[in-house]
Protein backbone atom coordinates (compact mmCIF):
# COMPACT_ATOMS: atom_id res chain seq x y z
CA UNK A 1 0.00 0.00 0.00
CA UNK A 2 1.23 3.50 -1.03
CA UNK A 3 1.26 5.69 1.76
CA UNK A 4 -0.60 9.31 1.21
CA UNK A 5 0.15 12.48 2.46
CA UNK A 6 -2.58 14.76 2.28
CA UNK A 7 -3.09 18.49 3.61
CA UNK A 8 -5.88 20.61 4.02
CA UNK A 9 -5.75 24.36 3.80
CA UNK A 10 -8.77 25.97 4.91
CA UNK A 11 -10.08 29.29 2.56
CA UNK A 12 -6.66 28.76 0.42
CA UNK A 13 -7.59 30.72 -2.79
CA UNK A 14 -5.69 29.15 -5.88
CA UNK A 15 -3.77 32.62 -6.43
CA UNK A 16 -2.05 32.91 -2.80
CA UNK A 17 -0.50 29.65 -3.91
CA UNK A 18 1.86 31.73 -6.02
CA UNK A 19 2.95 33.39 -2.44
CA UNK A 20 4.09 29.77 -1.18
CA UNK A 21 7.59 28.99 -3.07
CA UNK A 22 6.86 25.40 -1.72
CA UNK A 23 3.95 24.55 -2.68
CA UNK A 24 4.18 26.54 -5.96
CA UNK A 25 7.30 24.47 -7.24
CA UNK A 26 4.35 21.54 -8.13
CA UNK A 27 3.01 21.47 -11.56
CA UNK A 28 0.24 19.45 -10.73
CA UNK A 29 -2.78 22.17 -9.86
CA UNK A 30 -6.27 22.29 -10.17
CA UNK A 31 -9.11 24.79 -8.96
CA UNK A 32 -11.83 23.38 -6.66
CA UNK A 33 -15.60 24.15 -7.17
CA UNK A 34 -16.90 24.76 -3.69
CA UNK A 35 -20.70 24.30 -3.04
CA UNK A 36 -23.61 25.70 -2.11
CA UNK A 37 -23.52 27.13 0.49
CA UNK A 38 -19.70 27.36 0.69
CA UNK A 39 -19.48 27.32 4.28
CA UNK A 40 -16.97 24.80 6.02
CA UNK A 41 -19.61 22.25 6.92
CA UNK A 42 -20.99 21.22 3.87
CA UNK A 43 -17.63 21.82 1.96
CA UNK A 44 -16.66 19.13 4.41
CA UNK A 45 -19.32 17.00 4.32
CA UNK A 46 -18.62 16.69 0.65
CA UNK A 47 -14.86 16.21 0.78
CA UNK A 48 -14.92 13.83 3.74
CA UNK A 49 -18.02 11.42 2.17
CA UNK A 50 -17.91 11.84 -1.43
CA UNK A 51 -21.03 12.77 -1.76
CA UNK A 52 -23.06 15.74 -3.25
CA UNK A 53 -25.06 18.36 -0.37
CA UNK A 54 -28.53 17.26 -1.49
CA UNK A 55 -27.20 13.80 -0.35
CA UNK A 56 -25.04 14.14 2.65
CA UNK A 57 -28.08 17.03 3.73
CA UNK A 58 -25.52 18.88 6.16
CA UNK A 59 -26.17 22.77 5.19
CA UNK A 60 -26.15 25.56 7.44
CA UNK A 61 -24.57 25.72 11.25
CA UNK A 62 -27.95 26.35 12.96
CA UNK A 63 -31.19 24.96 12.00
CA UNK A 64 -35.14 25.15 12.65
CA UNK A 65 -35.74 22.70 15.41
CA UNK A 66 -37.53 23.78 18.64
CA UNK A 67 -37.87 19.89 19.76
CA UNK A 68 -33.91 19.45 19.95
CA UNK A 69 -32.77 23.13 20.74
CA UNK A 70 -30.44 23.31 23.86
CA UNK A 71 -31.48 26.43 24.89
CA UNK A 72 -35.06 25.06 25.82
CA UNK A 73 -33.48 25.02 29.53
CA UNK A 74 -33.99 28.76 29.61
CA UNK A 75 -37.10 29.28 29.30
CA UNK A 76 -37.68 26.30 31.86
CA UNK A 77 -35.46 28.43 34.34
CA UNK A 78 -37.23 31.90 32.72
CA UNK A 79 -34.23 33.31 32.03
CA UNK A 80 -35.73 35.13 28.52
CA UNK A 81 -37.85 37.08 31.42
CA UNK A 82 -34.92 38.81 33.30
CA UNK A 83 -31.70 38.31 30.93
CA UNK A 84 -31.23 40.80 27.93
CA UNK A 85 -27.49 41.90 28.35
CA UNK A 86 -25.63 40.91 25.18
CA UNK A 87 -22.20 39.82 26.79
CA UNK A 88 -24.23 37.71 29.68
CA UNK A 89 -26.31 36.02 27.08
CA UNK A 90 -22.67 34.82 24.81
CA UNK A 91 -22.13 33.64 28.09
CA UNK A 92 -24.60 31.84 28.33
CA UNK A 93 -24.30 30.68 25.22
CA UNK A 94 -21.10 29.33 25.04
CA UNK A 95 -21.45 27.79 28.46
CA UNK A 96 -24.66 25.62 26.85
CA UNK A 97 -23.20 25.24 23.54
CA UNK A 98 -20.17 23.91 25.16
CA UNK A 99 -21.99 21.51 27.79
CA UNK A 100 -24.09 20.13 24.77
CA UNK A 101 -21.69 19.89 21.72
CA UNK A 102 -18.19 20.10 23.31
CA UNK A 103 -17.13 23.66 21.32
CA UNK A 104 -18.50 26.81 21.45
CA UNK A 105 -19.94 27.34 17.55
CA UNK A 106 -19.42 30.35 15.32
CA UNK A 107 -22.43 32.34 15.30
CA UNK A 108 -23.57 34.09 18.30
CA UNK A 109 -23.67 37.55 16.35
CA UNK A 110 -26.36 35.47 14.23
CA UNK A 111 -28.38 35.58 17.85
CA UNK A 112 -26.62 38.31 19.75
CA UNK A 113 -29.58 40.28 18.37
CA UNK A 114 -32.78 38.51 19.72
CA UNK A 115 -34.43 37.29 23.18
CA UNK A 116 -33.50 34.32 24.79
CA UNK A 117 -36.64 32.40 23.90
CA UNK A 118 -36.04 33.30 20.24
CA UNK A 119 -33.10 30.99 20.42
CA UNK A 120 -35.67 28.05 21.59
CA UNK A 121 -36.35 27.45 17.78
CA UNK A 122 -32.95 26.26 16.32
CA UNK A 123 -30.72 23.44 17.11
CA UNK A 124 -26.60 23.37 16.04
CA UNK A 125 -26.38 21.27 13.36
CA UNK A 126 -22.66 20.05 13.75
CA UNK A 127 -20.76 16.06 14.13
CA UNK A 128 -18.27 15.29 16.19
CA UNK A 129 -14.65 15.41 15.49
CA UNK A 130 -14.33 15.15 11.86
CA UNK A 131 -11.37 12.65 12.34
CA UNK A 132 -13.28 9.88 14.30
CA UNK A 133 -13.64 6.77 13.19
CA UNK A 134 -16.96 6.31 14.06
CA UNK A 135 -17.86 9.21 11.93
CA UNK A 136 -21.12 9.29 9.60
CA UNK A 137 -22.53 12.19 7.68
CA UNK A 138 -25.70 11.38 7.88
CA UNK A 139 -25.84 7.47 6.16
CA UNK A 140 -22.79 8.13 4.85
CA UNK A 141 -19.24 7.40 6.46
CA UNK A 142 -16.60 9.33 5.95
CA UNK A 143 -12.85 8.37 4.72
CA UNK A 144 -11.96 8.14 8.49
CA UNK A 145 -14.37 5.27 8.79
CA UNK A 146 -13.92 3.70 5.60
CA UNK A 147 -10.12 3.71 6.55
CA UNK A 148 -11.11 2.28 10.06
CA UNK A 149 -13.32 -0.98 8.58
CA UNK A 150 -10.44 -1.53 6.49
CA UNK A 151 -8.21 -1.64 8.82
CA UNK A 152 -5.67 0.91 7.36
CA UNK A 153 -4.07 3.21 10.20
CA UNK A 154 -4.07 6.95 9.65
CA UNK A 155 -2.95 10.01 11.43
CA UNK A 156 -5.17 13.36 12.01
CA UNK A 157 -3.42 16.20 12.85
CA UNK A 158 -6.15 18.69 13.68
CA UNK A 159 -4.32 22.16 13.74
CA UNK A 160 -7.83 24.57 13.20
CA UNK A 161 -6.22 27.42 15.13
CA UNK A 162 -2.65 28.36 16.77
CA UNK A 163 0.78 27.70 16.34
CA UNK A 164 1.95 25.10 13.26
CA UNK A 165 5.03 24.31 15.25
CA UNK A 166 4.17 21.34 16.76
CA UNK A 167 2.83 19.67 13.39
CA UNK A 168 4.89 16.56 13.39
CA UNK A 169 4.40 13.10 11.29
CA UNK A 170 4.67 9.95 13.03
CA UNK A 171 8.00 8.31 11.99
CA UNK A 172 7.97 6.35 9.97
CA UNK A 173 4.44 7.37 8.67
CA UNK A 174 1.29 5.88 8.89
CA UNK A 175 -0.31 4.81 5.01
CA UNK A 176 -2.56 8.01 5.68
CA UNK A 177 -1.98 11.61 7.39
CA UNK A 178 -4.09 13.81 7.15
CA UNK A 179 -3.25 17.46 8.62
CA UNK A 180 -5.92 20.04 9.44
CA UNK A 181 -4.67 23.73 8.70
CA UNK A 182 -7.19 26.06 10.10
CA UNK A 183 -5.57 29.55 10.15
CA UNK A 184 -5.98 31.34 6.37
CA UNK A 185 -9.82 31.82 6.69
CA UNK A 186 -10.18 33.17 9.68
CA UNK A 187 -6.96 35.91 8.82
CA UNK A 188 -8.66 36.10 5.26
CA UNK A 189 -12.00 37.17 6.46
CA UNK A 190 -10.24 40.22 9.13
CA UNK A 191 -7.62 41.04 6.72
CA UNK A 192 -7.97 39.52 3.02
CA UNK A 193 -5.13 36.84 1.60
CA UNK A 194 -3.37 40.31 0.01
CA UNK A 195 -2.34 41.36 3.45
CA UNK A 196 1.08 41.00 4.98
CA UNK A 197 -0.27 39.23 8.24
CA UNK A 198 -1.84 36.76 5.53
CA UNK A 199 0.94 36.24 3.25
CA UNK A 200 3.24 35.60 6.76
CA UNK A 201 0.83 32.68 7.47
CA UNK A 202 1.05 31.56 4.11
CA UNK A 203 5.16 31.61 4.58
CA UNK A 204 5.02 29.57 7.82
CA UNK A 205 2.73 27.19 6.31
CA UNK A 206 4.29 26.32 3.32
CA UNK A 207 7.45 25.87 5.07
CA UNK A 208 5.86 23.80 7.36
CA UNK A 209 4.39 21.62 4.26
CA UNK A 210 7.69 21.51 3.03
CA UNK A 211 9.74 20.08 5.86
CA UNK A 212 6.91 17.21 6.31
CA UNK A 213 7.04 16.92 2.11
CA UNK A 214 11.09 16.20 2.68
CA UNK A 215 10.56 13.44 5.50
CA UNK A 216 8.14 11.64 3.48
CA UNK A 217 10.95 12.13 0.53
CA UNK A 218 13.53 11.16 2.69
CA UNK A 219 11.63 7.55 3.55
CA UNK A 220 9.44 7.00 0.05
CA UNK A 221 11.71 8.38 -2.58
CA UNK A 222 9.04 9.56 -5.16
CA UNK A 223 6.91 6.17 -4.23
CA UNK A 224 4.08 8.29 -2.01
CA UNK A 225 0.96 10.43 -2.76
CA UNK A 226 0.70 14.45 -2.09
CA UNK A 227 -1.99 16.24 -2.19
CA UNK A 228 -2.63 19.55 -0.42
CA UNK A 229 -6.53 21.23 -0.88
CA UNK A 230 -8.44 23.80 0.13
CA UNK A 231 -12.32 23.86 0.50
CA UNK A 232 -13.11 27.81 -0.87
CA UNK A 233 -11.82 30.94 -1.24
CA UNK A 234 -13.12 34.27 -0.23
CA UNK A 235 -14.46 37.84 -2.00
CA UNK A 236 -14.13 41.36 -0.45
CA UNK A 237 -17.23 42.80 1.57
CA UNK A 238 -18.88 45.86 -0.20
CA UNK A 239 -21.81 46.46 1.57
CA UNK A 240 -23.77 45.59 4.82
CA UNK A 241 -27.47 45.30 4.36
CA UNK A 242 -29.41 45.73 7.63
CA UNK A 243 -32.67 43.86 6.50
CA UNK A 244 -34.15 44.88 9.62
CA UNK A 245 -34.37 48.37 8.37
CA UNK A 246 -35.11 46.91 4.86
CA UNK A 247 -38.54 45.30 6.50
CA UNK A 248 -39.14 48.21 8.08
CA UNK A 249 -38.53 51.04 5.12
CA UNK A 250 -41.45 48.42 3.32
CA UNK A 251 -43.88 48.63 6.14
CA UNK A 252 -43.13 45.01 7.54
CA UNK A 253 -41.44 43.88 10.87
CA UNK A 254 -38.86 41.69 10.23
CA UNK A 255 -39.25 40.04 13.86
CA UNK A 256 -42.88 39.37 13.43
CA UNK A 257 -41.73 36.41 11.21
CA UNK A 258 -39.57 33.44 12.28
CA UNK A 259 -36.29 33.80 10.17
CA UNK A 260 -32.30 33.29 10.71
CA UNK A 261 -29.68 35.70 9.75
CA UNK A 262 -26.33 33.76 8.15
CA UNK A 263 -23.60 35.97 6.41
CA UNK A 264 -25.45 36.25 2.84
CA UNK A 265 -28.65 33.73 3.63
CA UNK A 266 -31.90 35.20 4.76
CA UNK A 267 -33.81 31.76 5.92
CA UNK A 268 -37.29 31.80 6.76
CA UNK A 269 -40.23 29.26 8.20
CA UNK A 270 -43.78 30.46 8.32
CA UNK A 271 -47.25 29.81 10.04
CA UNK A 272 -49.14 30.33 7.57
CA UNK A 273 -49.03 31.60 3.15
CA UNK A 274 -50.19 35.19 4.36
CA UNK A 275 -46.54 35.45 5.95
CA UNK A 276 -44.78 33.99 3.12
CA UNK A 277 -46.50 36.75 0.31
CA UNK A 278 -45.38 39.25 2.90
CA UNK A 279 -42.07 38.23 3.50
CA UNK A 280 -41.55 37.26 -0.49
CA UNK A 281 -43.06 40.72 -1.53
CA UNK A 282 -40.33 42.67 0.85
CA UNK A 283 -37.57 40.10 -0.47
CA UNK A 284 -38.30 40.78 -4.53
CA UNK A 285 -37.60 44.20 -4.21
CA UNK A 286 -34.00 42.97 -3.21
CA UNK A 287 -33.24 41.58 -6.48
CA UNK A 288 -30.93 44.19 -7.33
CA UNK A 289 -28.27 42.69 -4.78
CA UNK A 290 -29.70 39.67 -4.52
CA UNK A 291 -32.65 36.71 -4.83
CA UNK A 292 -34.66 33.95 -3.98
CA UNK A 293 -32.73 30.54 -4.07
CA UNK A 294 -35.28 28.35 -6.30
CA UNK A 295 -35.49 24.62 -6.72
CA UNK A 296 -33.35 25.21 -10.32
CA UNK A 297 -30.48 26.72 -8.67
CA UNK A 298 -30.48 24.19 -5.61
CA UNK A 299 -30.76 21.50 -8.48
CA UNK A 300 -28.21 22.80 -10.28
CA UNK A 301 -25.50 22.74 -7.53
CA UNK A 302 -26.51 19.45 -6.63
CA UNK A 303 -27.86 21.04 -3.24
CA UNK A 304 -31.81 20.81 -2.53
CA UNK A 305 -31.65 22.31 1.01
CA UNK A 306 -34.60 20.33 3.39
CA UNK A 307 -36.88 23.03 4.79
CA UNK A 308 -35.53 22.58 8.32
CA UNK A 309 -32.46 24.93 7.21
CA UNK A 310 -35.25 27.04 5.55
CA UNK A 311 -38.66 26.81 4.07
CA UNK A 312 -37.98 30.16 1.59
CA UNK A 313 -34.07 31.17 1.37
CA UNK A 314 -32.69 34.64 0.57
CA UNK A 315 -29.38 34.65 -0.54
CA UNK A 316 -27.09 37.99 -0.92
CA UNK A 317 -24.68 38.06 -3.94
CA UNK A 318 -21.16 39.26 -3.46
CA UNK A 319 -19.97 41.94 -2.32
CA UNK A 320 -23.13 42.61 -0.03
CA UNK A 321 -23.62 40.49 3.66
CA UNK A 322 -26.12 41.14 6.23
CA UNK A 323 -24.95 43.09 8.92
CA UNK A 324 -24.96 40.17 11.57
CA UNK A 325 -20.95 39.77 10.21
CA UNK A 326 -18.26 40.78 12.27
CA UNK A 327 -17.68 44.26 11.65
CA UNK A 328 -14.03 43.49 11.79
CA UNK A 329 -14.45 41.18 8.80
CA UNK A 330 -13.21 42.42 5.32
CA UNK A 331 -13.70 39.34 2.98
CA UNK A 332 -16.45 36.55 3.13
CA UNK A 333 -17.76 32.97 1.76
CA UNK A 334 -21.03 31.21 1.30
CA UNK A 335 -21.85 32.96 -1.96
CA UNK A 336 -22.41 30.48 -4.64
CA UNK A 337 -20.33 28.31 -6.43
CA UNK A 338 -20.37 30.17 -9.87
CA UNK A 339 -18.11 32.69 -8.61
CA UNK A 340 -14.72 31.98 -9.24
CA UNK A 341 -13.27 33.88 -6.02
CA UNK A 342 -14.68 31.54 -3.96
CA UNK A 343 -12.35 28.38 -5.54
CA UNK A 344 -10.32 26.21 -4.01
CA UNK A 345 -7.35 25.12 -4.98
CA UNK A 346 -5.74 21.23 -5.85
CA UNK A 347 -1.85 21.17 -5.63
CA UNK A 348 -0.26 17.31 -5.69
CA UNK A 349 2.78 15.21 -6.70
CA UNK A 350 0.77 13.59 -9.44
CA UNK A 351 -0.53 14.77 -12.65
CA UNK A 352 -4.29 15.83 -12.00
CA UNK A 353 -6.58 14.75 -14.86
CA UNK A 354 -8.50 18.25 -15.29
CA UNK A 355 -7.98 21.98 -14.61
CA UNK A 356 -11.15 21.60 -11.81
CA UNK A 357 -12.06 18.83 -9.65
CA UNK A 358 -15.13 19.27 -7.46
CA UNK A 359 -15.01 18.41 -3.36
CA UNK A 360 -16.78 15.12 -4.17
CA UNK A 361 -13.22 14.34 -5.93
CA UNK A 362 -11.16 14.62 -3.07
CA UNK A 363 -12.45 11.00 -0.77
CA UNK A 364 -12.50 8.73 -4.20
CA UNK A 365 -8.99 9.94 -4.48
CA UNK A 366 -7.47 9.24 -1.51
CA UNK A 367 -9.19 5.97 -1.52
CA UNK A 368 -7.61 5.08 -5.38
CA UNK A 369 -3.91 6.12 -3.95
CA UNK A 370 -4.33 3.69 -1.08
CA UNK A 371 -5.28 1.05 -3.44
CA UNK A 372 -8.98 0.74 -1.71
CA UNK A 373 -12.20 0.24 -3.39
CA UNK A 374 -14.26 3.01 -4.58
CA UNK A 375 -17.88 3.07 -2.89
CA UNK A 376 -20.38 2.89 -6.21
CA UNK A 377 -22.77 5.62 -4.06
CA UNK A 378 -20.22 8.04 -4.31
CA UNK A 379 -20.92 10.68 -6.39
CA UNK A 380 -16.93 11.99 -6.82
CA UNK A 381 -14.02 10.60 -8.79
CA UNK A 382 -10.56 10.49 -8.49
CA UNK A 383 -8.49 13.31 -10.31
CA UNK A 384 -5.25 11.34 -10.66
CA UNK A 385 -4.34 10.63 -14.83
């Protein structure tokens, strides 16, 4: 079995790589199609299972689901009757989020905004620890578990944040690693991948790929697998749209209808078709910076979203987010996939059979390098020529 060494990048666009001598010195390169929406989870949901969104049905962080929520425990305790301070409600939301999930998700801004019993209505939509072994995405397994049934050892090292020093490869290494680099997106969104902060990440990373690269050289030869990915790119920010004053300029109050704020998606679930005319006639007069997702454009990116993420879906095109963003934040994802900013990028050791691959690619590859069996449900191929 040929061992692989594979590295995710998170938000790497395919121009930065020109700013990592390392990395750059491959010939092999390919630009990534993200998906809709191209936010981390279902970019990994796809690139861990193989599978397309309206498959693998993992969307948006937070979704409709009063029954589940884990903040039904305040309004047993009647804390949404006494408790409207923003910083003593993130504390209470990180304190649940992190009792209930383990991590404290990104999003409070997305709730910073509303009452405590507001909150009741959505659940986090998240998995564990992408690297377990006992990892599904909803039927589907993901290459940790297929590696784990076949018995094929593997190392995850999970660096989403903080210093890349202590990235080091078990000796001699397993027939997969797999290494997590977390630290381009969130830089890119506060200061763009043109900034000098950025480009000093970029250094340290690419000199960090390169002295693991060598080892594996140093053992293998030429006899091993590379292949280093990223999951999206970002655009600049030109515009926050407050669509609470948007509601209001058209005569409507935005809080009189149940609806979630995400970076460019305006989701919405109603009680009855008077509220969805109202809400859609508001919405159409948007069109000049955005639209209504329909069933085509879902189809088309292979991403029918189930109405518990949203039973009508607003989506912002770039440059323009809803103000719920970090102010702080310069450039920003989740915009659809026909936008070639938000690519990712392919770099590997092997010729790549076409200029892009899509997420779905990146399993059925791994799995063909390790001289494994392809799963005939998966909807990606691998790139290799």
């Amino acid at each position: 079995m040929m061992s692989v060494l594979t590295v995710f990048i998170d938000a790497l666009k395919p121009e930065s790589v020109e700013h990592m001598e390392f990395l750059n010195s491959f010939n092999n390169k390919a630009r990534v199609k993200t998906e809709l929406p191209s936010y981390s989870n279902t970019c990994h949901a796809s690139m861990y299972t193989g599978v397309y969104p309206e498959r693998h049905k993992h969307f948006f962080i937070w979704k409709y689901s009063p029954t589940t929520s884990p903040f039904k425990v305040f309004l047993k305790l009647r804390l949404h009757k006494v408790i409207h301070d923003i910083r003593i409600k993130y504390l209470l939301y990180a304190a649940r989020c992190k009792l209930r999930f383990g991590i404290v998700p990104y999003g409070y801004l997305f709730f910073a905004r509303h009452t405590l019993d507001y909150w009741v209505n959505f659940d986090f939509e998240t998995v564990k620890f992408w690297g377990s072994p006992d990892m599904y995405v909803g039927e589907y397994p993901t290459i940790f578990k297929i590696l784990d049934k076949a018995r094929v050892e593997y190392q995850v090292i999970w660096k989403p944040k903080g210093s890349l020093n202590k990235i080091n490869v078990k000796s001699p290494p397993y027939p997969f690693t797999y290494i997590f680099i977390g630290r381009i997106d969130p830089a890119t969104h506060i200061y763009g991948q043109e900034h000098p902060k950025t480009r000093e990440i970029l250094l340290q990373i690419d000199s960090v790929i390169e002295r693991v690269y060598l080892n594996f050289e140093n053992i293998y030869g030429n006899d091993f697998f590379f292949l280093v990915f990223s999951d999206h790119g970002q655009t600049e920010i030109g515009e926050r749209v407050n669509l609470y004053s948007y509601f209001e300029s058209n005569g409507r109050d935005l809080n009189n209808y149940l609806h979630f704020l995400d970076s460019c998606y305006a989701r919405f679930w109603f009680r009855n078709d008077k509220e969805k005319e109202e809400v859609e006639e508001v919405l159409n007069k948007l069109d000049d910076k955005g639209f209504i997702l329909t069933e085509n454009i879902m189809k088309k990116h292979k991403a029918k979203i189930p109405t518990d993420y949203g039973e009508l879906i607003f989506y912002l095109e770039p440059p323009y987010v809803f103000d719920v963003v970090n102010p702080k934040a310069i450039c920003m994802h989740g915009y659809l996939p026909d936008h070639p900013d938000l690519d990712g990028v392919c770099v590997a050791n092997r010729k790549i059979k076409s200029p892009y691959i899509k997420l779905e690619d990146i399993t059925p590859s791994i799995l063909q390098a390790l001289g494994l069996e392809i799963p005939d449900y998966m909807d990606g191929e691998p790139i290799w020529r």
